[in-house]
C-alpha atoms as a PDB file:
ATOM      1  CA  UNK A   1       0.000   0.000   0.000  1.00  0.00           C
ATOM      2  CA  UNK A   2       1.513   3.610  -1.008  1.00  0.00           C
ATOM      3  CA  UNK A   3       1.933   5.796   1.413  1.00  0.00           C
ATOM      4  CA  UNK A   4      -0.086   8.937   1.727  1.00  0.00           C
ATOM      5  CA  UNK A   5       1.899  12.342   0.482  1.00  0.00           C
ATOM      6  CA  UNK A   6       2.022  14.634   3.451  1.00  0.00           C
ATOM      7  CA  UNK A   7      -0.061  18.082   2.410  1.00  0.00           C
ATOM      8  CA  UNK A   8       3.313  20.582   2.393  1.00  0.00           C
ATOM      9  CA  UNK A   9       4.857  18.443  -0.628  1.00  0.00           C
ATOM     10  CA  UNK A  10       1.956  19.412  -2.555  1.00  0.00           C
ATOM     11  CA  UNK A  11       3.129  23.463  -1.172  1.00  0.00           C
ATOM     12  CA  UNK A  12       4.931  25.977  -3.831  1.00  0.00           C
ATOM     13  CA  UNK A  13       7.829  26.437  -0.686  1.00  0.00           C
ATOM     14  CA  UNK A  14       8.545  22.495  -1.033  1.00  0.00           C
ATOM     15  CA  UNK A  15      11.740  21.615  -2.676  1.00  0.00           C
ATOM     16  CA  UNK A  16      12.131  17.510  -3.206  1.00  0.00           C
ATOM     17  CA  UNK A  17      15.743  16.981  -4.520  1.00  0.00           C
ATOM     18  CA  UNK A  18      16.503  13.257  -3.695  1.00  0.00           C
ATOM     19  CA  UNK A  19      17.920  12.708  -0.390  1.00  0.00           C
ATOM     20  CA  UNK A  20      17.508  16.561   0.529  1.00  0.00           C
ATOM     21  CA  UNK A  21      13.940  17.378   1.141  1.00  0.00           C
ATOM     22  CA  UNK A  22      13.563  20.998   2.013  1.00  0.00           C
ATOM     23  CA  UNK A  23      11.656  24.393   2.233  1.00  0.00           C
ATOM     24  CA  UNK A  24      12.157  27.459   0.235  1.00  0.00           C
ATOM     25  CA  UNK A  25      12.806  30.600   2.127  1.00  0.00           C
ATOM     26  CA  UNK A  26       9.621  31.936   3.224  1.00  0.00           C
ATOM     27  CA  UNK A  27       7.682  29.160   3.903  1.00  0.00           C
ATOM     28  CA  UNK A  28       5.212  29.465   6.698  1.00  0.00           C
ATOM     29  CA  UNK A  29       6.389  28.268  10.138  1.00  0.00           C
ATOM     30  CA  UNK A  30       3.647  25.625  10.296  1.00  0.00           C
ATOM     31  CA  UNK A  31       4.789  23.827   7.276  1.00  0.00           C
ATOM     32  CA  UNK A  32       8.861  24.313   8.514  1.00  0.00           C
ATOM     33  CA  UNK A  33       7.491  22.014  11.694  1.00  0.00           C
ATOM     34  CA  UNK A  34       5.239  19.773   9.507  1.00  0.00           C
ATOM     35  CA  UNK A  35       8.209  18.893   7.949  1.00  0.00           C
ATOM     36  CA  UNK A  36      10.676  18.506  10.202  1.00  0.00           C
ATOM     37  CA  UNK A  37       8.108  16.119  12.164  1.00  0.00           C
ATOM     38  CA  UNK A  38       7.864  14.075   9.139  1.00  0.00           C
ATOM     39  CA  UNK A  39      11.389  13.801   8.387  1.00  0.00           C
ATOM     40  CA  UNK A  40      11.757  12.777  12.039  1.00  0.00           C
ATOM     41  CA  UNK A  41       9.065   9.911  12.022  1.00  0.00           C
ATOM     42  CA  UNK A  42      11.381   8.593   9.110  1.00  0.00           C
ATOM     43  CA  UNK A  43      14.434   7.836  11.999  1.00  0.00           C
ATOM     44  CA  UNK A  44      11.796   5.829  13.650  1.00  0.00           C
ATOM     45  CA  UNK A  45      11.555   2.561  11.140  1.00  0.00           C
ATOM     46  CA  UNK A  46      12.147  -0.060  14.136  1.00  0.00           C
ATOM     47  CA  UNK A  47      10.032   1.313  16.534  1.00  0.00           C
ATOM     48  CA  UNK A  48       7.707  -1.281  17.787  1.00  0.00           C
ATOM     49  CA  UNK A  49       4.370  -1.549  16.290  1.00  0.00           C
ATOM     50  CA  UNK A  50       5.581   0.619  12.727  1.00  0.00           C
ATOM     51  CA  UNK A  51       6.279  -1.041   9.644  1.00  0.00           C
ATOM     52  CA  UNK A  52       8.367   2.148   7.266  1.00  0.00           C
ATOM     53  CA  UNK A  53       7.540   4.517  10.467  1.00  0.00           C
ATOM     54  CA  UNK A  54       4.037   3.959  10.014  1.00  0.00           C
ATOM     55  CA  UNK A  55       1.905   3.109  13.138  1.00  0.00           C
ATOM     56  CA  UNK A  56       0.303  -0.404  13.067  1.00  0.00           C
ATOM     57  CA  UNK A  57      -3.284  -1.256  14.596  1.00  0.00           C
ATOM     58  CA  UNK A  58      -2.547  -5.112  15.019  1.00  0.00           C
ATOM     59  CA  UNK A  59      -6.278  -5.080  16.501  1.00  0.00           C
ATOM     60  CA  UNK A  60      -7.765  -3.618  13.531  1.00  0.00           C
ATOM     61  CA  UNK A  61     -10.568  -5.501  11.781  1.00  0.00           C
ATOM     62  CA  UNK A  62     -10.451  -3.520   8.520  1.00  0.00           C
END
């Protein structure tokens, strides 16, 4: 299953050079933290209950 595109790569500020992921100068301060969250949850692949950082409902019945 693909992974849903966080909103602020869909932004005019976002700049999405391989490896190097960043903001344009000027970019509203709520996007600059929206991003660096996301790039974050990236570092946390083995974290239990996350398969590729994303959290796993092992109860779910969907």
């Amino acid at each position: 299953m693909p992974r849903k595109r966080p909103e602020f790569t869909k932004s005019p500020y976002f700049v999405e050079e391989p490896g190097n992921w960043h903001l344009k100068p000027g970019a509203p301060k709520e996007m600059q933290l929206e991003l660096e969250n996301y790039l974050s949850s990236l570092e946390e692949l083995h974290e239990d209950g996350t398969i590729n950082g994303n959290q796993i409902d092992v109860y779910s019945t969907h």
